[in-house]
Protein backbone atom coordinates (compact mmCIF):
# COMPACT_ATOMS: atom_id res chain seq x y z
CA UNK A 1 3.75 30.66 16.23
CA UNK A 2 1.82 27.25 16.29
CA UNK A 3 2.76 23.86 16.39
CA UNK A 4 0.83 21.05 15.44
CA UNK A 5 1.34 17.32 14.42
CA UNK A 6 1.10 16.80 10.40
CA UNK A 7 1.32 13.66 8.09
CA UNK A 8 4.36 14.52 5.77
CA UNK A 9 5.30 11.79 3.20
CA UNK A 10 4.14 8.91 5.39
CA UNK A 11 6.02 10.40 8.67
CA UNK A 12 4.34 12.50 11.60
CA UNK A 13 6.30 15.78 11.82
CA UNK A 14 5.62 18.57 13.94
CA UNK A 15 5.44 21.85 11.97
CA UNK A 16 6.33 25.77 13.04
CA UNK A 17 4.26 28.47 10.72
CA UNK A 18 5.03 31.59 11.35
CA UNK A 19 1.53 33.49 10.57
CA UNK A 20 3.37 36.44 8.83
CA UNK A 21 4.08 34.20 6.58
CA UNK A 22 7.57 34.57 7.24
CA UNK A 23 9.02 30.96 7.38
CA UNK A 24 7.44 27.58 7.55
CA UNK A 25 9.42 24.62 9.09
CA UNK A 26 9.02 21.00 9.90
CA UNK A 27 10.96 19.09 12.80
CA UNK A 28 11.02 15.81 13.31
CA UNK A 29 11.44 13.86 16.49
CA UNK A 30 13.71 11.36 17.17
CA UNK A 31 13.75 8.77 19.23
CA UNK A 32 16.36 6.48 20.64
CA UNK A 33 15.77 2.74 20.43
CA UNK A 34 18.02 -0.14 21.07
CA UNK A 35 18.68 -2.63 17.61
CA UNK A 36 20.12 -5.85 18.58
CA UNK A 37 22.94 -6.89 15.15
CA UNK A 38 25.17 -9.48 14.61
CA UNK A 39 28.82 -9.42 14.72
CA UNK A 40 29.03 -9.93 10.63
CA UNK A 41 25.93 -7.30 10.18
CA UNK A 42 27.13 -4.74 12.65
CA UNK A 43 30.61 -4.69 10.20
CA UNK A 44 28.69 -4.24 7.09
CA UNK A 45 26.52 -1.27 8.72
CA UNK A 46 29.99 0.21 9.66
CA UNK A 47 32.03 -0.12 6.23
CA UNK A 48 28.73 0.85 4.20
CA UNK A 49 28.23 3.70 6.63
CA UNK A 50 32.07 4.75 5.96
CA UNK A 51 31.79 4.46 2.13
CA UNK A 52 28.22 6.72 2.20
CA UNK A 53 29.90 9.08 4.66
CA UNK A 54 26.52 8.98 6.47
CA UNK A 55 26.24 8.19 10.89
CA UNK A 56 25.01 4.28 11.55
CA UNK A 57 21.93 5.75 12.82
CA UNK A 58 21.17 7.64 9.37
CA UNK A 59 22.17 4.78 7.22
CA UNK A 60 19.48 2.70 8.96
CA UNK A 61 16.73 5.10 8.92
CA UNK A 62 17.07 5.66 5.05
CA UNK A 63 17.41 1.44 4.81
CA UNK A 64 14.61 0.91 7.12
CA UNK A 65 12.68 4.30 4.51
CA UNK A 66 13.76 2.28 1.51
CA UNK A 67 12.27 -0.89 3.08
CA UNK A 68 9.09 0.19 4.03
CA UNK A 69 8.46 1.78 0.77
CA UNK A 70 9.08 -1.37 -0.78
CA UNK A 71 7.04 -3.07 1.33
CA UNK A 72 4.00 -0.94 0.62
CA UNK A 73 4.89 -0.87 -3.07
CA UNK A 74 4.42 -5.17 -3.04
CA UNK A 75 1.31 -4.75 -1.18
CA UNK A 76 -0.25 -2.70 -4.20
CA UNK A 77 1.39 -4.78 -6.90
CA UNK A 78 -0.17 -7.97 -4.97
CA UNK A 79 -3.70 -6.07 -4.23
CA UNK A 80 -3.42 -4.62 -8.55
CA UNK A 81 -2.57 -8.32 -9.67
CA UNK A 82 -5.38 -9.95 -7.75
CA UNK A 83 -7.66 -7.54 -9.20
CA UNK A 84 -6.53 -8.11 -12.51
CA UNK A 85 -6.49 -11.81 -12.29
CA UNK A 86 -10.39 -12.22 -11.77
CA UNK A 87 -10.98 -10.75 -15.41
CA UNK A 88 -14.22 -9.69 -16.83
CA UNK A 89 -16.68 -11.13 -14.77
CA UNK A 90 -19.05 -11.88 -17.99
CA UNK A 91 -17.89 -12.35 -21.35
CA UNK A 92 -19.09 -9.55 -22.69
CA UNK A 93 -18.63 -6.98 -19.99
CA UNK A 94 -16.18 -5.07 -22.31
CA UNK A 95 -17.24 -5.63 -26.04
CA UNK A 96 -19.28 -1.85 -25.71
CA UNK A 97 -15.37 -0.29 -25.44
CA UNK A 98 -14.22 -2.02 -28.51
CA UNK A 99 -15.59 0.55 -31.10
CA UNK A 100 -13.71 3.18 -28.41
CA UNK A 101 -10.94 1.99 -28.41
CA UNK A 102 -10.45 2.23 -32.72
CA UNK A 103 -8.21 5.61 -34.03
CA UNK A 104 -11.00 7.50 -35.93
CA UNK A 105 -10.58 7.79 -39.08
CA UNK A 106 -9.43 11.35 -41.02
């Protein structure tokens, strides 16, 4: 069996193949870290942890997931609208794709 470090989704997971080709695995590791909360936001993590039936610790890994995806998903909105805001940079940089861009006729 081997075990080696892979880039799954974003994360770094260990994996286990079994060569027979048996059964293929990934762990994760976990570590333990200390999050300082306020009273007020401490009581919100609790009840919404209650009402999703999940652990605090799980409900903040799948808001701090959630986050982080939304985070990168700005960054390529901002990085797609810059690029689109420059335009053409002559005027007639597109006018070959017109004659393209017409349904052909039957």
């Amino acid at each position: 069996m081997a075990q080696n470090a892979k880039e799954f989704g974003g994360w770094s997971v260990k994996s286990r193949i079994l060569y027979c080709g048996v059964y293929y695995t990934l762990e994760s590791t976990m570590e333990t870290i200390q999050v300082v909360l306020d009273a007020k936001l401490l009581r919100a993590t609790e009840v919404a942890a209650r009402r999703t039936r999940l652990n605090r610790s799980a409900l903040i890994r799948e808001a701090l997931r959630a986050h982080l995806k939304n985070l990168a998903i700005r960054e390529r909105e901002l990085r797609d609208r810059k690029g689109y805001q420059g335009g053409p940079s002559e005027s007639g940089e597109l006018s070959g794709w017109e004659e393209e861009a017409i349904w052909p006729e039957e």
